[in-house]
C-alpha atoms as a PDB file:
ATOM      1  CA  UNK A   1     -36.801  24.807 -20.010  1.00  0.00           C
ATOM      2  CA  UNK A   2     -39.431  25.840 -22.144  1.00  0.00           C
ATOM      3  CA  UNK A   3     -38.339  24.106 -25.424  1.00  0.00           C
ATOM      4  CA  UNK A   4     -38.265  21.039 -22.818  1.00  0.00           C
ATOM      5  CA  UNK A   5     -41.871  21.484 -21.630  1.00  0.00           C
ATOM      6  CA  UNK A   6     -43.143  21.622 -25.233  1.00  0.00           C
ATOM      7  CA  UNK A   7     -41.155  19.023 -26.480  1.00  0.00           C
ATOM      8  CA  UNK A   8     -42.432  17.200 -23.468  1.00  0.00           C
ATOM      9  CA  UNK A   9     -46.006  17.859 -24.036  1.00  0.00           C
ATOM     10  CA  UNK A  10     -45.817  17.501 -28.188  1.00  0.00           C
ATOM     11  CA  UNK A  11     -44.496  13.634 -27.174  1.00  0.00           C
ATOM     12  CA  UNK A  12     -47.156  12.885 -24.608  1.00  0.00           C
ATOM     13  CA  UNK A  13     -49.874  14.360 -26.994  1.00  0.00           C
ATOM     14  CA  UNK A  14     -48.494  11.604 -29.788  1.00  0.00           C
ATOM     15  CA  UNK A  15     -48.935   8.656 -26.751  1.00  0.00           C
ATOM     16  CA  UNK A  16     -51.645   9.536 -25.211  1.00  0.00           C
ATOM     17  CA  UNK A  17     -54.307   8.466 -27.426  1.00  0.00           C
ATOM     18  CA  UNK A  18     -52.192   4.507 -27.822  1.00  0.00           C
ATOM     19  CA  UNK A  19     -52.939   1.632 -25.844  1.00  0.00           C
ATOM     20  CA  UNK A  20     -50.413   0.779 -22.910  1.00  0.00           C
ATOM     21  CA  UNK A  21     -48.764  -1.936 -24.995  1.00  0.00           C
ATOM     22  CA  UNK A  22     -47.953   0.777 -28.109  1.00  0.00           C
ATOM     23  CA  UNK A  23     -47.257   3.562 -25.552  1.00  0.00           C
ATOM     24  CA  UNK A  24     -44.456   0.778 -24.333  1.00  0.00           C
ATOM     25  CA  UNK A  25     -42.836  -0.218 -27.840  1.00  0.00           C
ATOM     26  CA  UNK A  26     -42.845   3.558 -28.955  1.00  0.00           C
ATOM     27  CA  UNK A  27     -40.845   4.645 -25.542  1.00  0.00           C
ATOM     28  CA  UNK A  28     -38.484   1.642 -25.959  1.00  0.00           C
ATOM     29  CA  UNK A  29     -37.784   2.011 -30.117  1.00  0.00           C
ATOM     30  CA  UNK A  30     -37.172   5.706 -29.728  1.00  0.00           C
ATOM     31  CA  UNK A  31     -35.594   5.964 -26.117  1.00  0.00           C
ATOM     32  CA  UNK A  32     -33.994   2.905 -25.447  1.00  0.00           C
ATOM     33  CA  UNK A  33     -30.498   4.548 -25.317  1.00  0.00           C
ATOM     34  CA  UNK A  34     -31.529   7.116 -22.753  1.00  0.00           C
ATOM     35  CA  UNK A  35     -33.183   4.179 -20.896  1.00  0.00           C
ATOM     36  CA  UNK A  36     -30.194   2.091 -20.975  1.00  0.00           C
ATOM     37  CA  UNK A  37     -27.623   4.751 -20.005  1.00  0.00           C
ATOM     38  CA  UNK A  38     -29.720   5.988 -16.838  1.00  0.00           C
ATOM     39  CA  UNK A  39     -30.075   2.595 -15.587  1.00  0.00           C
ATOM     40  CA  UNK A  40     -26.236   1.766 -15.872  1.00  0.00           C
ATOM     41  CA  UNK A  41     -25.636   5.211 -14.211  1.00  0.00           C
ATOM     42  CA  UNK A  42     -28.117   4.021 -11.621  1.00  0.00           C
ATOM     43  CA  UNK A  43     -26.389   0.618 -11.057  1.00  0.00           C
ATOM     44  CA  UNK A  44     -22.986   2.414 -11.148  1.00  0.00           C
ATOM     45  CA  UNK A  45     -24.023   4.919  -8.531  1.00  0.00           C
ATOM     46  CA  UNK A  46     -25.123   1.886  -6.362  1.00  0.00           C
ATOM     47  CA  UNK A  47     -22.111   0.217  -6.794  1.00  0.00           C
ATOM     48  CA  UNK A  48     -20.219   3.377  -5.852  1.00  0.00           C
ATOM     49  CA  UNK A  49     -22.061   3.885  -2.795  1.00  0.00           C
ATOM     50  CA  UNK A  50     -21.631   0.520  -1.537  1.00  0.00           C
ATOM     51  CA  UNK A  51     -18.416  -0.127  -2.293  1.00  0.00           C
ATOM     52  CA  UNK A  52     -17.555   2.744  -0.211  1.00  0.00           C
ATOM     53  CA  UNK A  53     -19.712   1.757   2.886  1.00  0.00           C
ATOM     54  CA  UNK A  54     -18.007  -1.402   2.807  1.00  0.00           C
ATOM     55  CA  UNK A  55     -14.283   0.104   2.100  1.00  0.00           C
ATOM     56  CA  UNK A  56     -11.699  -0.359   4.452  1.00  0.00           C
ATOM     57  CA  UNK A  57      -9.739   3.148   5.123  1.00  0.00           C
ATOM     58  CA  UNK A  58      -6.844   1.792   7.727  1.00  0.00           C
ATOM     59  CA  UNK A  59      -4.130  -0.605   7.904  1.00  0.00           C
ATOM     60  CA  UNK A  60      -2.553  -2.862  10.383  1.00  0.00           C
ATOM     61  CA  UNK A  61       0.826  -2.419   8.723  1.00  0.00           C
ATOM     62  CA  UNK A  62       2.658  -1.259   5.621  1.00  0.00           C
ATOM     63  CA  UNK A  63       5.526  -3.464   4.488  1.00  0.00           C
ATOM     64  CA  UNK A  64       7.068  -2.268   1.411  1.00  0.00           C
ATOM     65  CA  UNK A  65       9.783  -5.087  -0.466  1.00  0.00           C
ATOM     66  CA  UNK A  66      11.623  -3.357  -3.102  1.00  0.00           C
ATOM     67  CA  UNK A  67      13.274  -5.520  -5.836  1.00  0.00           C
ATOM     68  CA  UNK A  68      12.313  -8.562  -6.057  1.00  0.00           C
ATOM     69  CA  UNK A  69       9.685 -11.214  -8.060  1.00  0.00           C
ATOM     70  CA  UNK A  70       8.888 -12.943  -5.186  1.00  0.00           C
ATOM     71  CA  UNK A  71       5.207 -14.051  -4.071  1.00  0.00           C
ATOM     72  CA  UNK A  72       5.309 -12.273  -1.005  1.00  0.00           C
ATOM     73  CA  UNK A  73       2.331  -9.304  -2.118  1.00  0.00           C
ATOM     74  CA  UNK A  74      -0.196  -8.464  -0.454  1.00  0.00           C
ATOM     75  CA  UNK A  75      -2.494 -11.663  -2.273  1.00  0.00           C
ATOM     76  CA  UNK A  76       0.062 -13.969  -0.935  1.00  0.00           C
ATOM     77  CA  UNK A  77       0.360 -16.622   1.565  1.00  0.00           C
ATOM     78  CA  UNK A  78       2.947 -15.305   3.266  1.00  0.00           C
ATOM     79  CA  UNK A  79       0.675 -12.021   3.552  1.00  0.00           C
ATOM     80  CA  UNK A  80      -1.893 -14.345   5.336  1.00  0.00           C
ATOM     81  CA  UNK A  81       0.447 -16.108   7.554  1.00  0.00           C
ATOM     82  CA  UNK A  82       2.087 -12.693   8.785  1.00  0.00           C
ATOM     83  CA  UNK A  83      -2.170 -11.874   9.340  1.00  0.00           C
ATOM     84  CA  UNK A  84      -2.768 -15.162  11.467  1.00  0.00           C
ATOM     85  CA  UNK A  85       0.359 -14.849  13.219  1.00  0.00           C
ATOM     86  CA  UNK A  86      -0.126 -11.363  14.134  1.00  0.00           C
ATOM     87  CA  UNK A  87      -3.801 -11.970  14.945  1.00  0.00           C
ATOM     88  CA  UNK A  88      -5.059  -9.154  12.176  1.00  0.00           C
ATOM     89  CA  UNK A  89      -8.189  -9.519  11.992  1.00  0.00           C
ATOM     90  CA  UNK A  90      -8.910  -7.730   7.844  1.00  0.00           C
ATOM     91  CA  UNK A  91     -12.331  -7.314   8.250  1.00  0.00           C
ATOM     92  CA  UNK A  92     -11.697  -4.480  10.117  1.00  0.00           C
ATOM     93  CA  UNK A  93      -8.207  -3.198   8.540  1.00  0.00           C
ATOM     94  CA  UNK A  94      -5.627  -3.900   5.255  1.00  0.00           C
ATOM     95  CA  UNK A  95      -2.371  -5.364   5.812  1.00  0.00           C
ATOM     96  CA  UNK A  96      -0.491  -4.472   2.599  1.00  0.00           C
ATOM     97  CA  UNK A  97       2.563  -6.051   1.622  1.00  0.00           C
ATOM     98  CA  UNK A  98       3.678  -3.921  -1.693  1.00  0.00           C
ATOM     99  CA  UNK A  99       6.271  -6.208  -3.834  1.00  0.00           C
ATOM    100  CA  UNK A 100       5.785  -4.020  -6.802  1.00  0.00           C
ATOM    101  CA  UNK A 101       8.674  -1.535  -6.213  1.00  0.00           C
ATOM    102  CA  UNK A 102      12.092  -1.197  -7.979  1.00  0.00           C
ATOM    103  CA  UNK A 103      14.578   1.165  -7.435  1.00  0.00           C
ATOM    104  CA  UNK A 104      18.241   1.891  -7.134  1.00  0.00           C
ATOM    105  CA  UNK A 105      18.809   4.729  -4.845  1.00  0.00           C
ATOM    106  CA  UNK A 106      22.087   3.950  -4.042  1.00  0.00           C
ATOM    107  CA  UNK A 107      22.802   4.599  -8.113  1.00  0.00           C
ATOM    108  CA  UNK A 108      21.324   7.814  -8.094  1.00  0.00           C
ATOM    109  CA  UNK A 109      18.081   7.577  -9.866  1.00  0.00           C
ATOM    110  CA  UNK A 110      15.730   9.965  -8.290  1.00  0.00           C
ATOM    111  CA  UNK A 111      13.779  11.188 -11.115  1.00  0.00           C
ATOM    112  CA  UNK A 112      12.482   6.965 -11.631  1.00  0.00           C
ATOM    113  CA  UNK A 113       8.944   6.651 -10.884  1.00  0.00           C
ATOM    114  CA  UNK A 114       9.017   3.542  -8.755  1.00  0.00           C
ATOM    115  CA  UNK A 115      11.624   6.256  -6.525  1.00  0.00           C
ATOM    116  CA  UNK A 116       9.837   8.689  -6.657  1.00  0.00           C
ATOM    117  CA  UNK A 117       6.014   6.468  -5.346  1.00  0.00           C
ATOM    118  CA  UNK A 118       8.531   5.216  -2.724  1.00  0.00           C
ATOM    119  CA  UNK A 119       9.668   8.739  -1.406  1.00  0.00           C
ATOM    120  CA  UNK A 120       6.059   9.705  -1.580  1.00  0.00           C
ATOM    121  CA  UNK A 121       5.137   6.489   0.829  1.00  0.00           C
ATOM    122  CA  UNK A 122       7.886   7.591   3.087  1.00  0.00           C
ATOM    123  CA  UNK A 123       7.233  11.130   3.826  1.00  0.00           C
ATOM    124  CA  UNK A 124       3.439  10.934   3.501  1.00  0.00           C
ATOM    125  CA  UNK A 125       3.824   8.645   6.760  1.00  0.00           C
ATOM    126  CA  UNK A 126       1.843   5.204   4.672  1.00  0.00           C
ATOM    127  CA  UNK A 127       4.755   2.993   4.862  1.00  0.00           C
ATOM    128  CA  UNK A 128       5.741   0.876   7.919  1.00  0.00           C
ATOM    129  CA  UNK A 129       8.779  -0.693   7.075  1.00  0.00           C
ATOM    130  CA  UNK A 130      11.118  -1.161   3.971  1.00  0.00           C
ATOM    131  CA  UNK A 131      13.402  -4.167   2.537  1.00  0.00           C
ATOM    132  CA  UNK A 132      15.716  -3.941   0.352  1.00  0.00           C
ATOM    133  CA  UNK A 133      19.432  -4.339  -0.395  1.00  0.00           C
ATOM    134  CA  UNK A 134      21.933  -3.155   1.998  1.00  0.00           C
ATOM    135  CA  UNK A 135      23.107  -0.144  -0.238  1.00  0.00           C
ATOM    136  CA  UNK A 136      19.655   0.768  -1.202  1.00  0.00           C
ATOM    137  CA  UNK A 137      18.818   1.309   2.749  1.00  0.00           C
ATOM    138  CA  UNK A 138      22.064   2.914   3.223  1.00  0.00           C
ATOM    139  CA  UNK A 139      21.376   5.650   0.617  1.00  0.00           C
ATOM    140  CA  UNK A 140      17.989   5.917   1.623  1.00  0.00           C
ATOM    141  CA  UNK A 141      18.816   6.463   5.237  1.00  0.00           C
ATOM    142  CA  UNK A 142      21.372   8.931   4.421  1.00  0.00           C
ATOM    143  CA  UNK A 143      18.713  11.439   3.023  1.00  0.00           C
ATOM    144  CA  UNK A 144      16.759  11.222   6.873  1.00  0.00           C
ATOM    145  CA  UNK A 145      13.951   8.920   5.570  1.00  0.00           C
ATOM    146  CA  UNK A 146      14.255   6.156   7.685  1.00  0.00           C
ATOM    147  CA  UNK A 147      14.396   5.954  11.406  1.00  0.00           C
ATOM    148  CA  UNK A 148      17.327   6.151  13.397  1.00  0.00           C
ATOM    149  CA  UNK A 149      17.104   2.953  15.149  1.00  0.00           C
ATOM    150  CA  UNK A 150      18.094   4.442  18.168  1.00  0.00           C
ATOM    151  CA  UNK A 151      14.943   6.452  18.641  1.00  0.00           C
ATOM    152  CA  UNK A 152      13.603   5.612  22.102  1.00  0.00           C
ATOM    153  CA  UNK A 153      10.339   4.641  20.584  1.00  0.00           C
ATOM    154  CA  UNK A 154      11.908   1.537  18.914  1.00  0.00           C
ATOM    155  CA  UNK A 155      13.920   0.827  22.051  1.00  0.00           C
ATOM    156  CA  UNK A 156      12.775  -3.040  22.131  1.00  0.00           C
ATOM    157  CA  UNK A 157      14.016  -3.133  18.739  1.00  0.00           C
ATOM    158  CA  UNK A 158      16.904  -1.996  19.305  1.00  0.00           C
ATOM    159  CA  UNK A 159      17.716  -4.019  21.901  1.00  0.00           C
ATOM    160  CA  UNK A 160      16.594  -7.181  20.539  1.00  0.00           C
ATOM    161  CA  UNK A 161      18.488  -6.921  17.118  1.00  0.00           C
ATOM    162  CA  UNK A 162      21.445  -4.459  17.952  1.00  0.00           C
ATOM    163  CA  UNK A 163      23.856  -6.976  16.509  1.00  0.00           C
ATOM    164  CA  UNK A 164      22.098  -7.344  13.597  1.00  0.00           C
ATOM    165  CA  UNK A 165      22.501  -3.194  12.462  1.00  0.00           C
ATOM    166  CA  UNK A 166      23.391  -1.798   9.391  1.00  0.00           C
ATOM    167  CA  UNK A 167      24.502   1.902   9.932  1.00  0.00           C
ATOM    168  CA  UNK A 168      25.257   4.875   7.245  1.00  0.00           C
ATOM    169  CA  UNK A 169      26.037   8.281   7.056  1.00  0.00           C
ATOM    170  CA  UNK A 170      23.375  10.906   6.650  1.00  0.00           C
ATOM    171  CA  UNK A 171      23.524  13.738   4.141  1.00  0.00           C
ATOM    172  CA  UNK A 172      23.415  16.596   7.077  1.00  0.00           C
ATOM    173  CA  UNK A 173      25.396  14.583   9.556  1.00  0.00           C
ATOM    174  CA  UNK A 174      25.303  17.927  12.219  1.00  0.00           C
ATOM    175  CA  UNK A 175      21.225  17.124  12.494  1.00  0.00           C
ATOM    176  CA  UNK A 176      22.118  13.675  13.890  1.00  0.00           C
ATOM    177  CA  UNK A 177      25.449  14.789  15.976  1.00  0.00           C
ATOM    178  CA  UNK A 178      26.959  11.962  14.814  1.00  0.00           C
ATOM    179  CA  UNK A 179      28.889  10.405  11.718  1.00  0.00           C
ATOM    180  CA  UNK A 180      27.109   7.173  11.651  1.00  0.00           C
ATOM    181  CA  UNK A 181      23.497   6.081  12.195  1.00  0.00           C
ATOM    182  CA  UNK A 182      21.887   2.560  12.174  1.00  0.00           C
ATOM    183  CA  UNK A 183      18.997   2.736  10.004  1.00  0.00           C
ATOM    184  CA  UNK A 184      18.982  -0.846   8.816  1.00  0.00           C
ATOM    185  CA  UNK A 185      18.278  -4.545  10.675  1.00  0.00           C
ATOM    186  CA  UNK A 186      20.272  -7.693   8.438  1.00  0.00           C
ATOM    187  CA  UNK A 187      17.331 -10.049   7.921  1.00  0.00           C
ATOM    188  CA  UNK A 188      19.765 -13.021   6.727  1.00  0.00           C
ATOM    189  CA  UNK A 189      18.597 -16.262   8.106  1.00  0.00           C
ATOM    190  CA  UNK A 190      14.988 -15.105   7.939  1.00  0.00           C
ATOM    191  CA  UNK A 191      12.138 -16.429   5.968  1.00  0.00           C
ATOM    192  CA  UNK A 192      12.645 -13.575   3.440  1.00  0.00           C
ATOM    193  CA  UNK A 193      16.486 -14.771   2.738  1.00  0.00           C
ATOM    194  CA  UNK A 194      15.817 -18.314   3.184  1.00  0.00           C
ATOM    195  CA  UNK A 195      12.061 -19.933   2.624  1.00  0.00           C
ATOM    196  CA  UNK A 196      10.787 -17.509   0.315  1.00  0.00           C
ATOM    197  CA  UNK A 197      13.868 -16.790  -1.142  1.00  0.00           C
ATOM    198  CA  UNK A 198      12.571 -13.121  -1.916  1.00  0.00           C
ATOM    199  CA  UNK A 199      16.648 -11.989  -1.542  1.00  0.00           C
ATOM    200  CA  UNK A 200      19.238 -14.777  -1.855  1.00  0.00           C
ATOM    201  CA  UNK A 201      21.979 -12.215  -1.951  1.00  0.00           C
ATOM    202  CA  UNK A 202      20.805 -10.819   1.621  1.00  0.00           C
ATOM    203  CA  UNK A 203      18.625  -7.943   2.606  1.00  0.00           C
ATOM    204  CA  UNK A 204      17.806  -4.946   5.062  1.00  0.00           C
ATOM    205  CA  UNK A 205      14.652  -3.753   6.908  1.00  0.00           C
ATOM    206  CA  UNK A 206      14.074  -0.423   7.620  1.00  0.00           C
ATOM    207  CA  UNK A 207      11.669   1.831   9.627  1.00  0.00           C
ATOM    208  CA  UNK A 208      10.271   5.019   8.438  1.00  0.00           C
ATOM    209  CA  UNK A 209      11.138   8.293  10.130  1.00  0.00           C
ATOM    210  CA  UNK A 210       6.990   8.400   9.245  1.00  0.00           C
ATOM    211  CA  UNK A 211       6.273   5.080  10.372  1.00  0.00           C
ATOM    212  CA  UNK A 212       2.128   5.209  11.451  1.00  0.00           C
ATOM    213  CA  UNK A 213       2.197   1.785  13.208  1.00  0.00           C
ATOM    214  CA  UNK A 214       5.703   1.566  14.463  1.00  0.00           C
ATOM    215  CA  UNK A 215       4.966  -0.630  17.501  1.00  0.00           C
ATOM    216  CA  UNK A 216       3.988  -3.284  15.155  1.00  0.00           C
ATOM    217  CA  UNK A 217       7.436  -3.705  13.807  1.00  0.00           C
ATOM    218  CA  UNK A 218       8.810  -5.714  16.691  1.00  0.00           C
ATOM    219  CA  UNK A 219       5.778  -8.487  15.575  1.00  0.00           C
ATOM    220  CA  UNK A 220       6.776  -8.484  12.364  1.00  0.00           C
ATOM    221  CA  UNK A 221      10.543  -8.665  13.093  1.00  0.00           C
ATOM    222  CA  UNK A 222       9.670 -11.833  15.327  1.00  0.00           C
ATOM    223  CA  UNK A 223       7.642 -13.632  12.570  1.00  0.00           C
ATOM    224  CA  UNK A 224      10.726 -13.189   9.520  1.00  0.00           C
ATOM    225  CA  UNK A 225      12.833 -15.027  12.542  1.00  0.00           C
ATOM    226  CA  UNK A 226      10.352 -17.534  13.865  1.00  0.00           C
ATOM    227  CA  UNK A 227      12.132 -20.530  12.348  1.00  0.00           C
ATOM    228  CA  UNK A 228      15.825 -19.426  13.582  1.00  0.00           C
ATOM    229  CA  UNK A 229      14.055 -18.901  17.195  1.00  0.00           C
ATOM    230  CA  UNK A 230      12.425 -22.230  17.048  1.00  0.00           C
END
């Protein structure tokens, strides 16, 4: 502090004496830099702090669709219809569709990093629901991730789409009490399958055992079937 104060005092001895203008152009030519760097900082700081006023920290719903190049993210219009038809309103929460996901389960490659993000989305309760290949769900329900779709909280679910299950066989089959469990809803001859074509082979969606807006799921279910109901 005290080689501060007399550096301080040796540089306003050299100014003092100069008019404003040269007390100006001597500042600028020999502390421009530091000038320029605490006014960026400044502006950045700003930035920061407004940015996260104005952040958004909750969803409406979490839709994850694993393995495939489809438009269907979070940017696209099917994102926005799925908002208008659910009456979302995203000025007040996200509704994020993630496309960016690839991963074989059902081959056994846990130590991939798209498997391992996914994992971390299921058990840290962010994801909503999950489609992807019939095997993929299969294997993925097997190690208790996804719902059982028996679970009295998706009971309207269950109802509505009970011929439409895809079932496997978990890992520690004595914590269900039974050999098979339906984990998985067919979505052929919805928009996913057919408009968007986002799976022309067929796919599954599945619930997570985490799911944090599970009532939402029977909305979404109705709006990948609209045009069969119609």
């Amino acid at each position: 502090m005290e080689r501060l104060k007399k550096w301080f005092d040796g540089e306003r001895r050299k100014i003092g004496p100069l008019p404003l203008r040269a007390r100006i152009e001597y500042i600028w030519i020999y502390y421009k830099i530091w000038i320029i760097a605490i006014a960026a900082l400044l502006c950045f700081a700003v930035y920061a702090w407004t940015t996260a006023r104005g952040a958004i920290g909750d969803n409406w719903f979490y839709a994850c669709f694993a393995n495939t190049s489809a438009d269907i993210g979070s940017d696209s219009a099917f994102c926005r219809e799925f908002a208008g038809y659910a009456g979302y309103d995203l000025s007040r929460k996200n509704l994020v569709f993630n496309a960016q996901m690839y991963c074989q389960p059902s081959k056994g490659k846990y130590t991939d990093v798209y498997y391992q993000n996914l994992v971390t989305y299921l058990d840290g309760g962010v994801l909503d629901v999950l489609v992807m290949e019939e095997p993929e769900i299969q294997a993925l329900g097997a190690s208790g991730r996804l719902l059982d779709l028996e679970d009295p909280r998706v009971e309207a679910v269950y109802e509505r789409y009970k011929d439409r299950l895809v079932y496997c066989t978990p890992y520690r089959a004595e914590e269900y009490g039974k050999d098979q469990v339906a984990v998985g809803i067919d979505l052929s001859g919805s928009v996913l399958v057919g408009e968007h074509k986002a799976y022309p082979d067929g796919c599954v969606l599945a619930i997570s055992s985490q799911a944090p807006h599970m009532d939402q799921t029977e909305r979404f279910l109705a709006y990948l079937f609209r045009e069969a109901e119609e």
